[in-house]
Protein backbone atom coordinates (compact mmCIF):
# COMPACT_ATOMS: atom_id res chain seq x y z
CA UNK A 1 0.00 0.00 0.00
CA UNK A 2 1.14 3.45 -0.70
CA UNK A 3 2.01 5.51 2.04
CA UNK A 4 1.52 8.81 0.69
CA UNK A 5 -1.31 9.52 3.39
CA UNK A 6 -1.45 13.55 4.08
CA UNK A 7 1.73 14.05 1.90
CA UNK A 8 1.57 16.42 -1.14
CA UNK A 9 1.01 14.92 -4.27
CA UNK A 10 4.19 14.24 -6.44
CA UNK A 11 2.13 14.85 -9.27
CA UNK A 12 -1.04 17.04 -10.42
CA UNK A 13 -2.81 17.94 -13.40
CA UNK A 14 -5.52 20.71 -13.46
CA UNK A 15 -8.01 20.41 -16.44
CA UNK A 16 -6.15 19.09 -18.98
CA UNK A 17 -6.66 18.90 -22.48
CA UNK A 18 -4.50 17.92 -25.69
CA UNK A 19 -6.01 18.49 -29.25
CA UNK A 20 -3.67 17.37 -31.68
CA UNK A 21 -3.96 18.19 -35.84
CA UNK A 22 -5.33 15.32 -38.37
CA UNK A 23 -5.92 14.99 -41.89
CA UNK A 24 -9.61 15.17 -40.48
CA UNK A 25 -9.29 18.06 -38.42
CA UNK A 26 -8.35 18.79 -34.87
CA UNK A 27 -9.11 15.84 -32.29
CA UNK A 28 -9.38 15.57 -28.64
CA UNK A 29 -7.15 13.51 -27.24
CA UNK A 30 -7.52 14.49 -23.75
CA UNK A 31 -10.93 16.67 -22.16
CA UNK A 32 -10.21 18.51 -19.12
CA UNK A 33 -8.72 15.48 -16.71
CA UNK A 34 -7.96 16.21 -13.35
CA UNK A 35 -5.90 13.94 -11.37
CA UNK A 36 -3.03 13.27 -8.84
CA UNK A 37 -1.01 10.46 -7.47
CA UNK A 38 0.67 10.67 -3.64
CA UNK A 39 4.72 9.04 -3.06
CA UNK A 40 4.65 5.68 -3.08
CA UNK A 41 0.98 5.40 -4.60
CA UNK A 42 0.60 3.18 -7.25
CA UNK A 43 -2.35 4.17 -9.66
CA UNK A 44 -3.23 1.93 -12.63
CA UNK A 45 -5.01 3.85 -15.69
CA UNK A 46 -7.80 1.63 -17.47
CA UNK A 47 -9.44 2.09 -20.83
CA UNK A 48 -10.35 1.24 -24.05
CA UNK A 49 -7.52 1.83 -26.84
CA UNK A 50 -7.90 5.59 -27.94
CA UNK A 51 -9.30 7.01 -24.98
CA UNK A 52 -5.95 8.96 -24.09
CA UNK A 53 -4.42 6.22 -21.31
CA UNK A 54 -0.82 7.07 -23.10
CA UNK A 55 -1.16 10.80 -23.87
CA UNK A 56 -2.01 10.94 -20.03
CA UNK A 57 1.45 9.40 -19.40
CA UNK A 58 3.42 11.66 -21.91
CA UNK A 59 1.98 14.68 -20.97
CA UNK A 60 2.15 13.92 -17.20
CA UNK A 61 6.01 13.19 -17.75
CA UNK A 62 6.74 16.22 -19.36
CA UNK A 63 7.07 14.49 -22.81
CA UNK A 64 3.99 16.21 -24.67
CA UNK A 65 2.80 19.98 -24.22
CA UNK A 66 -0.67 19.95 -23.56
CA UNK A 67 -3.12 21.99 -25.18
CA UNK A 68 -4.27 23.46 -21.86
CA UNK A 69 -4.29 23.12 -18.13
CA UNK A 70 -1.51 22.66 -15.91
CA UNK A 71 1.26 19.86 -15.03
CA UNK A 72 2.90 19.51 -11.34
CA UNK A 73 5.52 17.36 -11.31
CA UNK A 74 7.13 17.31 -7.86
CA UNK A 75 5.50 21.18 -7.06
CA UNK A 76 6.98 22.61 -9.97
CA UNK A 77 4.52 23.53 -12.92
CA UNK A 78 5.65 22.50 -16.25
CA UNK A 79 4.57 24.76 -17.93
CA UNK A 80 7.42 27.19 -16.43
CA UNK A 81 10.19 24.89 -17.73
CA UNK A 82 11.30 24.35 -21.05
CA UNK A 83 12.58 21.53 -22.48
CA UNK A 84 16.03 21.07 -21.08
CA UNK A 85 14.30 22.46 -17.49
CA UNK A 86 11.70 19.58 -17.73
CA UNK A 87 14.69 16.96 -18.35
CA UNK A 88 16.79 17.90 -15.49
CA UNK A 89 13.60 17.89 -12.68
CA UNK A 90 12.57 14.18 -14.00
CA UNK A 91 16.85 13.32 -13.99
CA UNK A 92 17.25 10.73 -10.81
CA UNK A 93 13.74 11.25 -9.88
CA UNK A 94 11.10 10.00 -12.87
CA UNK A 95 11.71 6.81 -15.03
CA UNK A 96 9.66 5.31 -18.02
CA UNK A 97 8.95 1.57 -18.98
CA UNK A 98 7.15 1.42 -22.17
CA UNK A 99 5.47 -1.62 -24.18
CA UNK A 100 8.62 -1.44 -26.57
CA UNK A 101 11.47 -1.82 -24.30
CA UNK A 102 13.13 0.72 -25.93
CA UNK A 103 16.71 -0.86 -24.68
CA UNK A 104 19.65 0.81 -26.79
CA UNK A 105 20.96 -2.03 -29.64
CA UNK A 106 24.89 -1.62 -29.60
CA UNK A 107 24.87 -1.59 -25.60
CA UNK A 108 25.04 -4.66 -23.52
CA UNK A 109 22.43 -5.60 -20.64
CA UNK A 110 24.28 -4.60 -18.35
CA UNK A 111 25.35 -1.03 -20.51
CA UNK A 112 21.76 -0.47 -20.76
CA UNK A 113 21.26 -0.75 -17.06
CA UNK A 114 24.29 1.58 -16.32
CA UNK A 115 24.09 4.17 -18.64
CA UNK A 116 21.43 6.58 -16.82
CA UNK A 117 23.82 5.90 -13.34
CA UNK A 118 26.41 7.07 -15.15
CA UNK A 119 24.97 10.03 -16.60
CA UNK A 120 23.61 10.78 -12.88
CA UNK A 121 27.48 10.58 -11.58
CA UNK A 122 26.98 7.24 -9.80
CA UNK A 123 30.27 6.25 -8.62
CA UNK A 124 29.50 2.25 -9.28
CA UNK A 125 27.13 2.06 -12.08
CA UNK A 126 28.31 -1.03 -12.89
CA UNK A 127 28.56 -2.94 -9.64
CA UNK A 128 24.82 -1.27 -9.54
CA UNK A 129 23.88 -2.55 -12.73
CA UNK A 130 24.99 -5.90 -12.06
CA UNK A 131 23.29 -6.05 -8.51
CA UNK A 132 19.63 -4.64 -10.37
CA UNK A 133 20.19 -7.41 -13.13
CA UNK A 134 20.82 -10.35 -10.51
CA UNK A 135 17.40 -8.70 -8.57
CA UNK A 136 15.37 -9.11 -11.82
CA UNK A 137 16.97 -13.07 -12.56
CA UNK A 138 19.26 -11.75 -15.20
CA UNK A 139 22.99 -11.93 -14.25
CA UNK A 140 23.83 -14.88 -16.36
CA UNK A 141 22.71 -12.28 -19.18
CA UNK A 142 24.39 -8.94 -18.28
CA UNK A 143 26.84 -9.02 -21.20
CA UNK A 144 24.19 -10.13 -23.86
CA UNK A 145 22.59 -7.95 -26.59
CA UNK A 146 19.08 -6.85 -26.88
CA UNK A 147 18.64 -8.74 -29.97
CA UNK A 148 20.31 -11.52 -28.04
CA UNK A 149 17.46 -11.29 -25.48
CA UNK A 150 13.80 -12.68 -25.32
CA UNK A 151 10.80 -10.00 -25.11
CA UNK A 152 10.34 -11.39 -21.50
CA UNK A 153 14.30 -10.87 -20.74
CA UNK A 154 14.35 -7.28 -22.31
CA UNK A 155 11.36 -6.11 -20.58
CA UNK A 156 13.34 -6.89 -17.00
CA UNK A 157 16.55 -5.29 -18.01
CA UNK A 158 14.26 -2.19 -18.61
CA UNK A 159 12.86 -2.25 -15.46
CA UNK A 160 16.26 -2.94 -13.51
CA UNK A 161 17.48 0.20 -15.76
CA UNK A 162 14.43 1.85 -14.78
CA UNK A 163 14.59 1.47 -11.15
CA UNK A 164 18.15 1.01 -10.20
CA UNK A 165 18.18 5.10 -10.05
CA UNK A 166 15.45 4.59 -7.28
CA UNK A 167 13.11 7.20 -8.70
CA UNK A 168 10.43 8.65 -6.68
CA UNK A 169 7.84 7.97 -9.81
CA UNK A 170 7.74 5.54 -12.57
CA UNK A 171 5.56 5.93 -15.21
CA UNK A 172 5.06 2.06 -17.15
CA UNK A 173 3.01 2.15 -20.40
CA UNK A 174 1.59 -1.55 -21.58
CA UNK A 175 4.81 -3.07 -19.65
CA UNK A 176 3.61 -5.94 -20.31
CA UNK A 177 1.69 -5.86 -23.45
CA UNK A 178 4.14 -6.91 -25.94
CA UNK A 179 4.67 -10.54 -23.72
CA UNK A 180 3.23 -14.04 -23.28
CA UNK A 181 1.17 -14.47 -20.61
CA UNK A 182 4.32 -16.28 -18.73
CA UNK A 183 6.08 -13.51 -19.65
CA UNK A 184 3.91 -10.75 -18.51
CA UNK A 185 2.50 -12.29 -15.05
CA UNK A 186 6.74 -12.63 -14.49
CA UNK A 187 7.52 -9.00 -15.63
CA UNK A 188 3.90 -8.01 -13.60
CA UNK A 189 5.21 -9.31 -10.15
CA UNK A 190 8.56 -8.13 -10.29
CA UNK A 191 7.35 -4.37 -11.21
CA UNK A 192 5.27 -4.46 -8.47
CA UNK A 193 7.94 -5.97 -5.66
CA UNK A 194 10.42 -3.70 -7.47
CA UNK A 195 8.32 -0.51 -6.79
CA UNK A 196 7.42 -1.82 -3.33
CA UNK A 197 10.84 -2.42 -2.24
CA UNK A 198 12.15 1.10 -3.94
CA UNK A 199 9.22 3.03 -2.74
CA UNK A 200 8.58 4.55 -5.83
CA UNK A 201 5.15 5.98 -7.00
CA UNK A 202 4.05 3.57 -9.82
CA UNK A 203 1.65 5.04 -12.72
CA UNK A 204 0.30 2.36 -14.69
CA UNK A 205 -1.32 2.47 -18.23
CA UNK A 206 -2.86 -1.27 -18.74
CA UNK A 207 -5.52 -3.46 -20.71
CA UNK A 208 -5.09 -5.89 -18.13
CA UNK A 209 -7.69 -6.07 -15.81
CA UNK A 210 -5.93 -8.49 -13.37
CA UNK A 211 -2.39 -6.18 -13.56
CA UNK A 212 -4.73 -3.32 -12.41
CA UNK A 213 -6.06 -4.65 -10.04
CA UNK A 214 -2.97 -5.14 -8.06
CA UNK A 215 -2.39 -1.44 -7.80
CA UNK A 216 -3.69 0.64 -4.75
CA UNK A 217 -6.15 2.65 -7.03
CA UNK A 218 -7.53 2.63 -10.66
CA UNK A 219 -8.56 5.15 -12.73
CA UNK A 220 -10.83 4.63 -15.71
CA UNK A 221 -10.84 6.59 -19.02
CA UNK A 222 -13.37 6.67 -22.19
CA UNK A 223 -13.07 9.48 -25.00
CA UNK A 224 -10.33 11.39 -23.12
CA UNK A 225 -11.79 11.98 -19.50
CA UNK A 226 -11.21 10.17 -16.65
CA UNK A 227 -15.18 8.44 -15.56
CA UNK A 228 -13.98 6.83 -12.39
């Protein structure tokens, strides 16, 4: 359980809406959502595919400029920062799993783990990297390839790369959509024991019913607002 009781929330957003150009015209992504999420709350976002889940995510993070409304991330309003301003408050403090893995081809496991340490001025990214990829069953695999890698084995060296920073949020989009159903119930515990044991904030974008379910909280979305 979270234990973000009476704290302030790590992040906010006031009325927010994101209309975005097509050949059709402008469409509403997102329709004036209001939400939060306390430290060490983990929130899992339902809904049907298109009704802005992932825009919710990239906007939250800083990624996408909404169309309107306003972004806290950790107090500060996003608005006020610009791009390189947005990077540096989410450096150390926000990471992203997404359904693609995203891991970096010509860098090892292990590389991939230790990269963001290093660029945070760790002073043992590696020993790091090696302890996060032992945590998530992988140290028989830290000086393998992505390509050399199952989806299963990928999507746990981005979550050790993810979390081995010990962010106070983690945003995951479909982490598990892209696995078998071995696969994802694997990746699905160890995200959650991960967050647990790293008291991170965990905002979750899922189709799964049973992954959402395991978080403290669930918010549902149709046609860009949040219904529940």
């Amino acid at each position: 359980m979270s234990d973000s009781a009476g704290a302030p929330p790590i992040l906010k957003v006031e009325d927010l809406t994101l209309t975005l150009p097509s050949a059709a015209g402008p469409v509403e992504i997102l329709r004036g959502v209001d939400f939060q999420i306390g430290p060490g709350e983990r929130v899992a976002v339902v809904g049907p595919s298109g009704s802005g889940k992932s825009s919710l995510i990239s906007v939250a993070a800083g990624l996408e400029k909404p169309t309107s409304g306003r972004v806290s991330l950790f107090g500060q309003d996003l608005s006020r920062l610009d791009e390189d301003g947005r990077a540096k408050l989410r450096r150390g403090r926000v990471s992203l799993v997404f359904q693609s893995f995203h891991l970096l081809p010509n860098m090892t496991a292990e590389e991939n783990v230790s990269a963001p340490l290093e660029i945070a001025g760790a002073s043992d990214a590696g020993g790091v990297a090696a302890a996060w990829l032992d945590r998530v069953g992988l140290s028989a695999r830290g000086r393998h390839y992505p390509h050399q890698l199952s989806g299963g084995e990928q999507q746990r060296v981005a979550l050790a790369r993810a979390l081995a920073g010990r962010p106070a949020l983690l945003f995951a989009d479909e982490p598990t959509g892209n696995l078998d159903a071995a696969n994802a119930a694997m990746v699905a515990q160890l995200m959650f024991e991960l967050v647990a044991e790293t008291k991170a904030a965990l905002l979750l974008v899922t189709h799964d019913n049973a992954l959402a379910e395991r978080a403290d909280r669930i918010v549902r979305m149709f046609d860009g607002r949040i219904v529940t």
